[in-house]
N, C-alpha and C. Protein backbone atom coordinates (compact mmCIF):
# COMPACT_ATOMS: atom_id res chain seq x y z
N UNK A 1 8.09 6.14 9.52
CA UNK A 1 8.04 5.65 8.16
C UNK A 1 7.96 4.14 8.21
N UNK A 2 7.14 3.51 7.24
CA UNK A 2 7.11 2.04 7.31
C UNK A 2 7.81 1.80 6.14
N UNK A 3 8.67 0.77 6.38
CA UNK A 3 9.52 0.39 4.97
C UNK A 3 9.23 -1.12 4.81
N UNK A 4 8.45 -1.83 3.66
CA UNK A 4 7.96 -2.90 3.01
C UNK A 4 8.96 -3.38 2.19
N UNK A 5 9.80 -4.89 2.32
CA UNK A 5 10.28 -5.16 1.40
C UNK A 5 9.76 -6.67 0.71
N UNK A 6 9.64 -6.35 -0.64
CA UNK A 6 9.05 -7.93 -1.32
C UNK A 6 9.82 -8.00 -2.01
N UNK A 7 9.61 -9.90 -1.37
CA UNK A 7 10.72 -10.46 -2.17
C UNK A 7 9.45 -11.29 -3.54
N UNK A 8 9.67 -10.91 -4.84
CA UNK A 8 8.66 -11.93 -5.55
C UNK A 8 9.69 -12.92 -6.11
N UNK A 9 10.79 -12.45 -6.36
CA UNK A 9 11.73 -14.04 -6.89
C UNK A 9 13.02 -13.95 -6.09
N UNK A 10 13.72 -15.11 -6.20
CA UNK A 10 14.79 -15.15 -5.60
C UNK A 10 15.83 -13.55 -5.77
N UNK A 11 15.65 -13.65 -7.02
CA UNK A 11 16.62 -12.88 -7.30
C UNK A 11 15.85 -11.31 -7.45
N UNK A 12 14.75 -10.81 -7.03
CA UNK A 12 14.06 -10.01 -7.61
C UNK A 12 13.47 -9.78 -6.01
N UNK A 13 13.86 -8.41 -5.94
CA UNK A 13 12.78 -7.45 -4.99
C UNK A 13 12.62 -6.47 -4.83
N UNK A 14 11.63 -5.66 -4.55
CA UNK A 14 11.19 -4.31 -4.25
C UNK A 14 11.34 -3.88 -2.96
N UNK A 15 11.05 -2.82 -2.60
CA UNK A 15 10.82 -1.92 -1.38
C UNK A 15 9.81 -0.71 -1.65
N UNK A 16 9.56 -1.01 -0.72
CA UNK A 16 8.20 0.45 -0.15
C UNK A 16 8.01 1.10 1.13
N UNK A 17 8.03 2.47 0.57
CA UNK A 17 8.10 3.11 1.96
C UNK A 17 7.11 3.82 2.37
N UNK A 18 6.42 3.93 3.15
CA UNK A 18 5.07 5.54 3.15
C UNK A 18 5.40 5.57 4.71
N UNK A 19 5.32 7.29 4.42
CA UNK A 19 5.78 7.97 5.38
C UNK A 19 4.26 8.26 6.15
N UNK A 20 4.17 8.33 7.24
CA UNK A 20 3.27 8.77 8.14
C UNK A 20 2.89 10.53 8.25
N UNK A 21 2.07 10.83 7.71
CA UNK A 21 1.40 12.09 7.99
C UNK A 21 1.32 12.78 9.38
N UNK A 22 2.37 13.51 9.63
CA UNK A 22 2.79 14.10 10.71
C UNK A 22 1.51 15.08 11.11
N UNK A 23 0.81 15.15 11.88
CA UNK A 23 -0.07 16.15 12.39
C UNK A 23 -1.51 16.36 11.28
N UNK A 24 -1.22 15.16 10.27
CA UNK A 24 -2.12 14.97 9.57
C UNK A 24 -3.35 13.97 10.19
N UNK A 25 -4.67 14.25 10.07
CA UNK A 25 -5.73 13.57 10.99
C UNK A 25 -5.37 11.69 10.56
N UNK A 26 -4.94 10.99 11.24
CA UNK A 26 -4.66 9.79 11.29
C UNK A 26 -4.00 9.02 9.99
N UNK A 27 -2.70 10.07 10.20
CA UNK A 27 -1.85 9.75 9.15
C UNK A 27 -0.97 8.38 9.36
N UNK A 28 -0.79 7.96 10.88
CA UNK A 28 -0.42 6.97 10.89
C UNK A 28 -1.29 5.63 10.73
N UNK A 29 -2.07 5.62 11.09
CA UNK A 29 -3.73 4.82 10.29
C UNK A 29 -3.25 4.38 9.23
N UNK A 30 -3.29 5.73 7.85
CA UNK A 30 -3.29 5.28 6.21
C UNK A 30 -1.99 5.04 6.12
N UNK A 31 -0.71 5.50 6.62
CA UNK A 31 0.45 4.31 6.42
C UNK A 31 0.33 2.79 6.65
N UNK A 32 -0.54 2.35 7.45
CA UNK A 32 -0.62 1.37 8.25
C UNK A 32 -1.43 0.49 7.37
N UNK A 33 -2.86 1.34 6.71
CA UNK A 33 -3.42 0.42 6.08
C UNK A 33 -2.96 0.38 4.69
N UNK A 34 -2.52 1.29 4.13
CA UNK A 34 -1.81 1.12 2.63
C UNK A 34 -0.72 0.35 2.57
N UNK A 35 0.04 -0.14 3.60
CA UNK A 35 1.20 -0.55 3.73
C UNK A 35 0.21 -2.19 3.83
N UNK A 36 -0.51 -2.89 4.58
CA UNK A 36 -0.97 -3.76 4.91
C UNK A 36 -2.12 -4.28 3.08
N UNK A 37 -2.49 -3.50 2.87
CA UNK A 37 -3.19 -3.32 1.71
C UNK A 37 -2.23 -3.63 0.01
N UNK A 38 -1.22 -2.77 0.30
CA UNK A 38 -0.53 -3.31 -0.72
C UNK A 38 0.16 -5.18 -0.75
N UNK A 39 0.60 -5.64 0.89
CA UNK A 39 0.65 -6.53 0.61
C UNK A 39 0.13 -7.50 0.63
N UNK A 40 -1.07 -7.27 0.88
CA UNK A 40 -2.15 -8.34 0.91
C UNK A 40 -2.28 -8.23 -0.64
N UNK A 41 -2.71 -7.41 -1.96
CA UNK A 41 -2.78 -7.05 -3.17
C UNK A 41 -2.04 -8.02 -3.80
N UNK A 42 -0.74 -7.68 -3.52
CA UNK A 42 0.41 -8.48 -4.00
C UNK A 42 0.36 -9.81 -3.92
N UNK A 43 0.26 -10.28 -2.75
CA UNK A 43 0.06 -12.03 -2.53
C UNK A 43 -0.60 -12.65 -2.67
N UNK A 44 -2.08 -12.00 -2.94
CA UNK A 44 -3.07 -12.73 -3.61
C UNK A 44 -2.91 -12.49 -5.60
N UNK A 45 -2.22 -11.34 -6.30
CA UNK A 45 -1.82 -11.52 -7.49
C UNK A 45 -1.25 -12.00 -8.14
N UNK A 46 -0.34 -12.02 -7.43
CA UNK A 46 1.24 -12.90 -7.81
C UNK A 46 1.71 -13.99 -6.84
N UNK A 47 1.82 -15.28 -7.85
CA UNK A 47 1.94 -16.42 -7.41
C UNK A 47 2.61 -17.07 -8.17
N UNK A 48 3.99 -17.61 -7.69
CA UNK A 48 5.13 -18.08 -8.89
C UNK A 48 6.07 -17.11 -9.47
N UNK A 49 6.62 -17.29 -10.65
CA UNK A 49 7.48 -16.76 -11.76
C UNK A 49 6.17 -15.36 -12.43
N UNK A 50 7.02 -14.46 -12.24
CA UNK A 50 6.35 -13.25 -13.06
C UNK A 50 6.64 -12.16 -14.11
N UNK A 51 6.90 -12.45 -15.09
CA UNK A 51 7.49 -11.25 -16.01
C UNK A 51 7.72 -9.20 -15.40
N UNK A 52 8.40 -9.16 -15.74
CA UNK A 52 8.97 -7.48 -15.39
C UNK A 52 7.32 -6.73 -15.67
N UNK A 53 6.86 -6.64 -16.78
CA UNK A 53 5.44 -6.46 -17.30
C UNK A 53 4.40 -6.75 -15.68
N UNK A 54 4.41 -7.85 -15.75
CA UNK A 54 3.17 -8.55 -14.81
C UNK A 54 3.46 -7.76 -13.44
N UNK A 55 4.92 -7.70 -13.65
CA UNK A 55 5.23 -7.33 -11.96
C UNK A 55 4.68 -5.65 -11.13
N UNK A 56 5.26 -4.68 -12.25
CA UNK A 56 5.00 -3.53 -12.38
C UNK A 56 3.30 -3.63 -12.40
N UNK A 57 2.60 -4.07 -13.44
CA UNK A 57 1.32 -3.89 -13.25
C UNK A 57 0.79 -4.07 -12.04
N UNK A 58 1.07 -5.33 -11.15
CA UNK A 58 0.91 -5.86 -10.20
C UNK A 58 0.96 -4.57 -8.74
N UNK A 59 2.48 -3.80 -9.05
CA UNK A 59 2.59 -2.84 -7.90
C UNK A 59 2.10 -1.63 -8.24
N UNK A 60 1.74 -1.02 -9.68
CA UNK A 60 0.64 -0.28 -9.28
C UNK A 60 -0.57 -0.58 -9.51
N UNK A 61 -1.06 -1.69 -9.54
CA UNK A 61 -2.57 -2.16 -8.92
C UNK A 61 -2.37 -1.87 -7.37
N UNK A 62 -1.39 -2.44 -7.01
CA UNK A 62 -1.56 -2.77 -5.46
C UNK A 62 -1.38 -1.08 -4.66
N UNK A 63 -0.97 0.15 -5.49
CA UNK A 63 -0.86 1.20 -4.95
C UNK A 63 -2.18 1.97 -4.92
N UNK A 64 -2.95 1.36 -6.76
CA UNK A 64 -4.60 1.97 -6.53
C UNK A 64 -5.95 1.41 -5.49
N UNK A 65 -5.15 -0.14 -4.91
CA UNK A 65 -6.13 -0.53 -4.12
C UNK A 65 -5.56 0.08 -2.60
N UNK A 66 -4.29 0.52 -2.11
CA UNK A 66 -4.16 1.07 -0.97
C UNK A 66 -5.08 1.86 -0.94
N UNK A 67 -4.45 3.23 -2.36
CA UNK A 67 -5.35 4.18 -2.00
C UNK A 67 -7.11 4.12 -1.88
N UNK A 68 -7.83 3.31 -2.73
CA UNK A 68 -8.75 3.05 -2.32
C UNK A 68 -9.44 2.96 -0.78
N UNK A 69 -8.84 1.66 -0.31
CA UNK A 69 -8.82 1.25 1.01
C UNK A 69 -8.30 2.78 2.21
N UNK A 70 -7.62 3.29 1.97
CA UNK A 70 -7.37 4.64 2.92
C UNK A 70 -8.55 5.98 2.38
N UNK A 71 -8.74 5.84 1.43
CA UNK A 71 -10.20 7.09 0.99
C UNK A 71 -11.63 5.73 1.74
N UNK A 72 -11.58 4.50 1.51
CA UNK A 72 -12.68 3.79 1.89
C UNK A 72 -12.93 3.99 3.07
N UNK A 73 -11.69 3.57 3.71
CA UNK A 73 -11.76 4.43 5.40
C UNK A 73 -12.47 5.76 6.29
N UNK A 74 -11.24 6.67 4.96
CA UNK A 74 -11.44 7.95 5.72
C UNK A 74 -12.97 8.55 5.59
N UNK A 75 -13.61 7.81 4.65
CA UNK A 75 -14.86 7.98 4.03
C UNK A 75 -16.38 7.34 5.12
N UNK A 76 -15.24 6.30 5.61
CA UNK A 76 -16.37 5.60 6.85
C UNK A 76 -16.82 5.80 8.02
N UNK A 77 -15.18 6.59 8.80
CA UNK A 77 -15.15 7.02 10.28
C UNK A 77 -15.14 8.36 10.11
N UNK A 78 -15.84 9.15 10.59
CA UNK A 78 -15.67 10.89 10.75
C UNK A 78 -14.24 11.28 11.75
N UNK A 79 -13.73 9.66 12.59
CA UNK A 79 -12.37 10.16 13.34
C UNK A 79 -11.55 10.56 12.07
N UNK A 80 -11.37 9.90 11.00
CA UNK A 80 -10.67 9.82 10.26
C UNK A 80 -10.85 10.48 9.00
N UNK A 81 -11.59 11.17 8.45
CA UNK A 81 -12.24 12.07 7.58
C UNK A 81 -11.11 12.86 7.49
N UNK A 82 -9.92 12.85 6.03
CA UNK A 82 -9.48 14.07 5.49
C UNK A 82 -8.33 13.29 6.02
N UNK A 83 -8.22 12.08 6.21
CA UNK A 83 -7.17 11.25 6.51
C UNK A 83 -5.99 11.17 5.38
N UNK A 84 -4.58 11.57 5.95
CA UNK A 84 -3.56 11.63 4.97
C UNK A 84 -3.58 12.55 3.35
N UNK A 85 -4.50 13.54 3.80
CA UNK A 85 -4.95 14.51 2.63
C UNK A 85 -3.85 15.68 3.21
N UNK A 86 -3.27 16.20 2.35
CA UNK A 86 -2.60 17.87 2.57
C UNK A 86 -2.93 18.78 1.68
């Protein structure tokens, strides 16, 4: 399991976890890149002070561009085809 923690304000942070697809075709792959994907999302969105509103929008944007990026993948390499699907 990869566990992500952001800090966006002093006083303010999240955590994220995605579990690795056990015996799933390169389930550790789409942990790897959704996990890397969300925080790249994040740090280029949010910059400074951010309202509760902005913030939430912010983390599920950053969950529809993982998933993107892990279907973009699994969509590219035939190793990886059906990647983190059950």
């Amino acid at each position: 399991m990869r566990i992500v923690t952001l800090c966006l304000k002093k006083d303010q942070s999240y955590s994220l976890s995605l579990m690795a697809w056990g015996g799933h075709n390169a389930g550790e792959v789409a942990s790897r890149v959704a996990v890397d994907a969300v925080k790249d999302f994040i740090s280029e969105q949010l910059s400074g002070e951010a309202s509760k509103d902005q913030v939430e929008e912010v983390l599920l944007g950053s969950i529809r561009h993982a998933n993107a990026k892990v279907y973009e993948l699994s969509r590219s390499n035939s190793d990886m085809e059906g990647m983190a699907q059950h």
